[in-house]
N, C-alpha and C. Protein backbone atom coordinates (compact mmCIF):
# COMPACT_ATOMS: atom_id res chain seq x y z
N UNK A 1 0.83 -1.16 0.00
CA UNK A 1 0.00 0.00 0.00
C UNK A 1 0.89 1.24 0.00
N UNK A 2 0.90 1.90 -1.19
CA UNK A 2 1.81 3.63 -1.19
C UNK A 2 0.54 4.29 -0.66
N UNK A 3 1.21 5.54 0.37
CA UNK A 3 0.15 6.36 0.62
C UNK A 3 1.02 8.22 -0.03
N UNK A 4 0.41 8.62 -0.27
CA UNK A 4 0.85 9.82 -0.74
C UNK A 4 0.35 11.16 0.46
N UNK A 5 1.11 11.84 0.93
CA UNK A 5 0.40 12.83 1.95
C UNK A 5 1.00 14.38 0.87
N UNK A 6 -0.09 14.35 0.50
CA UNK A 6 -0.51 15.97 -0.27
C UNK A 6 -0.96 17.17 0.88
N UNK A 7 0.09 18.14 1.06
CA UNK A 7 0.16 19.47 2.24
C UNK A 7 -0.93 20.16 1.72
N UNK A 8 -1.71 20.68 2.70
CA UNK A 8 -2.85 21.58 2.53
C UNK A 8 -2.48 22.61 2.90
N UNK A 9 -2.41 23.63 1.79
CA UNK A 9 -1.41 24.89 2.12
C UNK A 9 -2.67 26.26 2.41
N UNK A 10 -2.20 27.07 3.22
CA UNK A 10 -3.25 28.06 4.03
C UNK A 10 -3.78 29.37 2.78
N UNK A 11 -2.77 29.91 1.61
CA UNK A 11 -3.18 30.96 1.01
C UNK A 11 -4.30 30.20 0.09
N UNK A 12 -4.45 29.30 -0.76
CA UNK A 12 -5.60 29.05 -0.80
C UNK A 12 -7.13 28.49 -0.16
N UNK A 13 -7.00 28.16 0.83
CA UNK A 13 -8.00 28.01 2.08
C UNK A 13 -8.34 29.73 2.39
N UNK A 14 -6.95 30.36 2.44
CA UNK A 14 -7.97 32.28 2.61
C UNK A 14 -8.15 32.67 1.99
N UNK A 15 -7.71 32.33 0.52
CA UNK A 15 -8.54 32.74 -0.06
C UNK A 15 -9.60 32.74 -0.77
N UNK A 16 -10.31 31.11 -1.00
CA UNK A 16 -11.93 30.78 -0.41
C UNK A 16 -12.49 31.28 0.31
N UNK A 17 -12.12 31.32 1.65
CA UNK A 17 -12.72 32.49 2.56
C UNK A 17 -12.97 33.64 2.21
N UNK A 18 -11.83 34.58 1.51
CA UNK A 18 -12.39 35.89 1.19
C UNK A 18 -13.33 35.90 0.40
N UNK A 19 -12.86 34.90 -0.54
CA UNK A 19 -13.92 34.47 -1.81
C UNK A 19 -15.75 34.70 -1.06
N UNK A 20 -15.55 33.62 -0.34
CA UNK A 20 -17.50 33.51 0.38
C UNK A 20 -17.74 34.58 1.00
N UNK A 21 -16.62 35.31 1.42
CA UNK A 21 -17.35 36.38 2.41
C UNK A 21 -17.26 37.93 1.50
N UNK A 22 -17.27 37.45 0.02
CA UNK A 22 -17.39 38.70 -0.59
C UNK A 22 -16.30 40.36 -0.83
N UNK A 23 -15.15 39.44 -0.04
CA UNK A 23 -14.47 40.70 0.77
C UNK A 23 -13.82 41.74 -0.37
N UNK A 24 -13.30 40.87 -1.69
CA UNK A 24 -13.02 41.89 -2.35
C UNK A 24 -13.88 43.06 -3.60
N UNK A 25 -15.26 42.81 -2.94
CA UNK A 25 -16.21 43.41 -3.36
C UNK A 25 -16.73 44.63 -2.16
N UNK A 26 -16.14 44.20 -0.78
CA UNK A 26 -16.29 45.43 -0.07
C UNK A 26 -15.00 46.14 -0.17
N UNK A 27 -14.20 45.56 -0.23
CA UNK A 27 -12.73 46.87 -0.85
C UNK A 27 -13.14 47.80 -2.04
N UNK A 28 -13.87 46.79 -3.12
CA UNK A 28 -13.83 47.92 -4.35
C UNK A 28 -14.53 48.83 -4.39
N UNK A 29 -16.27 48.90 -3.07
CA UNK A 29 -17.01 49.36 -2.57
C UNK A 29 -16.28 51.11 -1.72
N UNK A 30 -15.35 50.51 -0.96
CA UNK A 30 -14.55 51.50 -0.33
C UNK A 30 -13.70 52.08 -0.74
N UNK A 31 -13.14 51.60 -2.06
CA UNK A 31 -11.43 52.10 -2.27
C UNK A 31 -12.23 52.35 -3.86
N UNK A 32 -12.03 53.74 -4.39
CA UNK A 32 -12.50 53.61 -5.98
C UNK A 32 -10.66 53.43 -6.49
N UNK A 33 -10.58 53.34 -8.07
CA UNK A 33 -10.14 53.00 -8.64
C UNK A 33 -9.66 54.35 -9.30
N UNK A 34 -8.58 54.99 -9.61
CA UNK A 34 -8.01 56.08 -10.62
C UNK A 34 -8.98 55.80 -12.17
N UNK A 35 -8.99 56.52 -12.45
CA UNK A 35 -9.67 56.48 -13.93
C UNK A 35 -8.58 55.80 -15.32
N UNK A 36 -7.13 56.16 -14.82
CA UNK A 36 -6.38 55.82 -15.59
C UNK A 36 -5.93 54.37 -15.41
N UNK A 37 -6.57 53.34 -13.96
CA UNK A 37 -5.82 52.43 -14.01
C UNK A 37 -6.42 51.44 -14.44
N UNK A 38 -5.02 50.43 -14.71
CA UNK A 38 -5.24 49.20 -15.42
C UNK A 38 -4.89 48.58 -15.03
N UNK A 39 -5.09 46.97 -14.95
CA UNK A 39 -4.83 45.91 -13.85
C UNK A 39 -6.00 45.54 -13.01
N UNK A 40 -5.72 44.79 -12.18
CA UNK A 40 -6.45 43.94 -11.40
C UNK A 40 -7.03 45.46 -9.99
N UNK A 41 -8.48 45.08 -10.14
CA UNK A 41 -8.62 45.93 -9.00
C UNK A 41 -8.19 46.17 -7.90
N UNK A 42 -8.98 46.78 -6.85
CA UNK A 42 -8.13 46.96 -5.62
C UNK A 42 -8.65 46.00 -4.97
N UNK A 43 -9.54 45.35 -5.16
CA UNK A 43 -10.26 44.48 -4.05
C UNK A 43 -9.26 42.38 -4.27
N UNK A 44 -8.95 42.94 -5.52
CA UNK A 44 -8.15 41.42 -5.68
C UNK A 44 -6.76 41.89 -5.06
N UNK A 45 -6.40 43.15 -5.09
CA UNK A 45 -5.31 43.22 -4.65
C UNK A 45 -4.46 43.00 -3.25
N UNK A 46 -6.31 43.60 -2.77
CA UNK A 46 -6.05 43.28 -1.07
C UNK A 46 -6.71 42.08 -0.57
N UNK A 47 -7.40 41.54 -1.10
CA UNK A 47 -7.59 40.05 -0.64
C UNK A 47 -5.78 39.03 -1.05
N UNK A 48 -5.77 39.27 -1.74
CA UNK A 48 -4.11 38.56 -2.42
C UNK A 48 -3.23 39.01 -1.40
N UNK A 49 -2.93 40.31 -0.88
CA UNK A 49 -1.60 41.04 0.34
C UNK A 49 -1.72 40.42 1.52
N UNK A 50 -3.58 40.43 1.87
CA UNK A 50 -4.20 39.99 3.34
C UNK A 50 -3.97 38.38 3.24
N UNK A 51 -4.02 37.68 2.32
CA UNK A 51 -3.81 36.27 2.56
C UNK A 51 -2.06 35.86 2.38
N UNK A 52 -1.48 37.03 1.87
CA UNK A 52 0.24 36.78 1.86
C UNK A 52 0.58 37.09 3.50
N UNK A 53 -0.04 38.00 4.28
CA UNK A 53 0.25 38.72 5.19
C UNK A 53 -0.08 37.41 6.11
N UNK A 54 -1.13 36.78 6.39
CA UNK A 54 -1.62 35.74 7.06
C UNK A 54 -0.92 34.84 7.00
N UNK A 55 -0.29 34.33 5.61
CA UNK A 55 0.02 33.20 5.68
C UNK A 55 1.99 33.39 6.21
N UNK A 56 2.21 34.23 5.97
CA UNK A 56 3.82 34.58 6.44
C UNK A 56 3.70 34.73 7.99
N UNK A 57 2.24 34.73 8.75
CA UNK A 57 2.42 34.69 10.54
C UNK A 57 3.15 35.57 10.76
N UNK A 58 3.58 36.77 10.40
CA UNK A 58 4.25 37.68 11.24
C UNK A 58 4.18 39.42 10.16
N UNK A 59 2.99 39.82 11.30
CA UNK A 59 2.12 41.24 10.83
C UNK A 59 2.94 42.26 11.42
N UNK A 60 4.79 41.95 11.25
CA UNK A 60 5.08 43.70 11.66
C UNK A 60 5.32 44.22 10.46
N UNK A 61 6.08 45.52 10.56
CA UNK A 61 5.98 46.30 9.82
C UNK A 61 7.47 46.47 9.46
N UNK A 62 7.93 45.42 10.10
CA UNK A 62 9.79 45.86 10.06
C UNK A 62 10.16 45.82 8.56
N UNK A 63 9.76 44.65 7.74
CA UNK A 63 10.38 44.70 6.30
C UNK A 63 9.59 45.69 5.52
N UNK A 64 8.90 46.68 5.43
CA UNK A 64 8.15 47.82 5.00
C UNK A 64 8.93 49.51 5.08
N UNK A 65 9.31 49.54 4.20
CA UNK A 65 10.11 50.75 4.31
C UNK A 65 9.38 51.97 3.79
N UNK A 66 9.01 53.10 3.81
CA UNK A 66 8.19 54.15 3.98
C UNK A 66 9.00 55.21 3.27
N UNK A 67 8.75 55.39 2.22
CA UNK A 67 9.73 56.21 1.78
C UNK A 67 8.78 57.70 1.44
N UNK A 68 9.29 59.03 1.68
CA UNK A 68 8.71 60.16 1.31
C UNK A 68 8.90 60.84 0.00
């Protein structure tokens, strides 16, 4: 008997979740869009960051550099 153990990895599990709970339809609700832009909205953008952010377990801010 081979058994194969296939990892159930977390960014797609959140992002089903965001999926059912509509979430990147309340971003695009809140956040409008520039007239000039092109690409993927804002609401895929932040469901995609929020499930990178989750799945990396560690929400500081240290690798984020802020530039003026």
């Amino acid at each position: 008997m081979n058994m194969k153990i296939e990892r159930v990895d977390d960014i797609p599990l959140l992002l089903s979740l965001f999926d059912q709970s509509n979430l990147s339809a309340l971003i695009n609700e809140c956040f409008s869009t520039h007239g000039l832009w092109e690409g993927a909205d804002f609401g895929t953008l932040g469901t995609v960051f929020l499930s990178y952010v989750l799945s990396c377990c560690d929400r500081r801010l240290s690798h984020v550099e802020i530039v003026y």
